[in-house]
Protein backbone atom coordinates (compact mmCIF):
# COMPACT_ATOMS: atom_id res chain seq x y z
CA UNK A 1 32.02 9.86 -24.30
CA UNK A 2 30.09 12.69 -22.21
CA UNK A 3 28.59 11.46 -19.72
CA UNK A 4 30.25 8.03 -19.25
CA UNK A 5 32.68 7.48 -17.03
CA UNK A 6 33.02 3.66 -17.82
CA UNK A 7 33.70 4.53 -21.43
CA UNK A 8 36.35 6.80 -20.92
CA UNK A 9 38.27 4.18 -18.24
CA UNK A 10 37.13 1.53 -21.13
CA UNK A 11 39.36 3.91 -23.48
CA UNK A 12 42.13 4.71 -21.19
CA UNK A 13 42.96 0.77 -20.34
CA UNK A 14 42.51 -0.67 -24.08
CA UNK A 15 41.29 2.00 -27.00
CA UNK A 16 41.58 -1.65 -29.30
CA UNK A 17 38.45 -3.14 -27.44
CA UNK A 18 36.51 0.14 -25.75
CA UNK A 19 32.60 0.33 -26.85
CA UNK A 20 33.57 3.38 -28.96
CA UNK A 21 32.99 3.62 -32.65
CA UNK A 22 35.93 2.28 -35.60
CA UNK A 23 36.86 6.11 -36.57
CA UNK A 24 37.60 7.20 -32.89
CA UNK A 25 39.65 4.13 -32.36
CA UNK A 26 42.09 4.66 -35.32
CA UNK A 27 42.27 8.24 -34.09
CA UNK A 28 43.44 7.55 -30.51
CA UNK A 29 45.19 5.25 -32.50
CA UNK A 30 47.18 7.70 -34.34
CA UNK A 31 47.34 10.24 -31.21
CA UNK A 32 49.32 7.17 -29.63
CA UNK A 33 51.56 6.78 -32.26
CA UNK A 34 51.96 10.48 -32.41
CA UNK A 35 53.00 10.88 -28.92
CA UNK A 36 55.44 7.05 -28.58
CA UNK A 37 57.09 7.70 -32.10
CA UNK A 38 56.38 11.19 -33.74
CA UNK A 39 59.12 10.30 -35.49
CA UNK A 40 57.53 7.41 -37.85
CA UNK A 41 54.27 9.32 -38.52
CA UNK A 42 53.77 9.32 -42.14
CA UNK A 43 51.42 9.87 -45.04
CA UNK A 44 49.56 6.71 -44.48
CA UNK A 45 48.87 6.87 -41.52
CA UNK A 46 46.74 10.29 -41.89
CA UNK A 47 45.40 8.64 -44.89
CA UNK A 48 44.31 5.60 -42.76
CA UNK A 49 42.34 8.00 -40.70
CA UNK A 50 40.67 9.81 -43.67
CA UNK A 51 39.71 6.40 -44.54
CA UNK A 52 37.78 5.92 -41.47
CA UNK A 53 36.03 9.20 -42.07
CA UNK A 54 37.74 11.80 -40.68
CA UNK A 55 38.66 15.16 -42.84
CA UNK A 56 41.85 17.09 -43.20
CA UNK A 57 40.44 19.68 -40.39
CA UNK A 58 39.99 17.21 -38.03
CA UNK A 59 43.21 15.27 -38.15
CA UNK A 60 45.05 19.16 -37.98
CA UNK A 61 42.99 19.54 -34.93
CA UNK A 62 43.85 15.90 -33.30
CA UNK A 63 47.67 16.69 -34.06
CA UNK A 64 47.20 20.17 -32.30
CA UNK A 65 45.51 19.47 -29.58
CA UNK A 66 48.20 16.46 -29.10
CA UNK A 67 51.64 18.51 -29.56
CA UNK A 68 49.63 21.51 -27.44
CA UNK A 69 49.24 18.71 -24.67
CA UNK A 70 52.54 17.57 -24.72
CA UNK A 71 54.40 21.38 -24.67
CA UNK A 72 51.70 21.83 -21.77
CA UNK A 73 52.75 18.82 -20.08
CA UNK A 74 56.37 19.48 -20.44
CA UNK A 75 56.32 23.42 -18.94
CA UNK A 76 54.29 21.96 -16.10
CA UNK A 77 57.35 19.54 -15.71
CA UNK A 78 59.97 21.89 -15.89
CA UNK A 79 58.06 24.82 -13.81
CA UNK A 80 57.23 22.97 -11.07
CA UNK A 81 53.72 24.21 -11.29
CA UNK A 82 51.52 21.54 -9.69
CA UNK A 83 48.27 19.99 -11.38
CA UNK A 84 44.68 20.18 -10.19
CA UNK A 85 43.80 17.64 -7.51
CA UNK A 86 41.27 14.80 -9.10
CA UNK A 87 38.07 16.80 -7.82
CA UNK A 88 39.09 19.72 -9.65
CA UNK A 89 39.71 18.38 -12.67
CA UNK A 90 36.42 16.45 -12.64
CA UNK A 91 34.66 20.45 -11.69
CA UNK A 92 36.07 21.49 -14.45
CA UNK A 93 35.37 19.05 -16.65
CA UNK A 94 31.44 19.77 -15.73
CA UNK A 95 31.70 23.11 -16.38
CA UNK A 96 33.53 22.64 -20.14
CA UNK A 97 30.87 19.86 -20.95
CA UNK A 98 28.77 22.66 -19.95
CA UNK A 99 29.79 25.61 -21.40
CA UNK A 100 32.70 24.94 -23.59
CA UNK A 101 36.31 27.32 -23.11
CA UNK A 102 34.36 30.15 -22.83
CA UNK A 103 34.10 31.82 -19.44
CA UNK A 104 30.66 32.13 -18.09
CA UNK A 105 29.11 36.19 -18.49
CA UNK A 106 29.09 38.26 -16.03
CA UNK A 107 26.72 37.85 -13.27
CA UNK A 108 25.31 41.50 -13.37
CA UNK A 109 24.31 41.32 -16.68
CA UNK A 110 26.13 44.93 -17.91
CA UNK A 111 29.16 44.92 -20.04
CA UNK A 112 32.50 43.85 -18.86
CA UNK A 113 34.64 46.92 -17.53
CA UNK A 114 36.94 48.40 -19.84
């Protein structure tokens, strides 16, 4: 979805009809069920989702990133701590497309001070 900004507004208003492939769609699927009703997530639905090709590793990774997301969102809530304004977020984005989570090395070239 890199790249695409009309994909990932396709995704956010409809995941059912977005011009993504099956397998993504059953896992936003599941990442939606995960976050409405965590509560009636069971066995086949994870099995439903290794049916449309994803592995074990994967689905651990999706429910991760999902209950990380949601204890993130909730301190936010309850700190007060205010999010990044739209331009931000879309800088950063660039620079993770870019270069991942890892911070960029140091501009001088030597080792990092100690």
């Amino acid at each position: 979805m890199l790249g695409s900004k009309e994909r990932v507004q396709a995704v956010l208003d409809e995941v059912r009809t977005a011009p993504i492939p099956e397998a993504e769609k059953a896992l936003f699927a599941f990442v939606d069920q995960l976050n409405d009703a965590p509560g009636d997530v069971r066995r086949e639905d994870v099995e439903r989702l290794k049916a449309a090709g994803w592995t074990d590793e994967a689905v651990y990774d999706a429910v991760s990133v999902c209950a990380l997301f949601n204890f993130y969102n909730r301190w936010i809530d309850g700190t007060g701590v205010q999010g990044l304004s739209p331009a931000m977020y879309e800088r950063s984005g660039k620079r993770m497309a870019a270069g991942g989570y890892l911070p960029a090395p140091p501009s001088s070239g030597g080792e990092p001070e100690r």
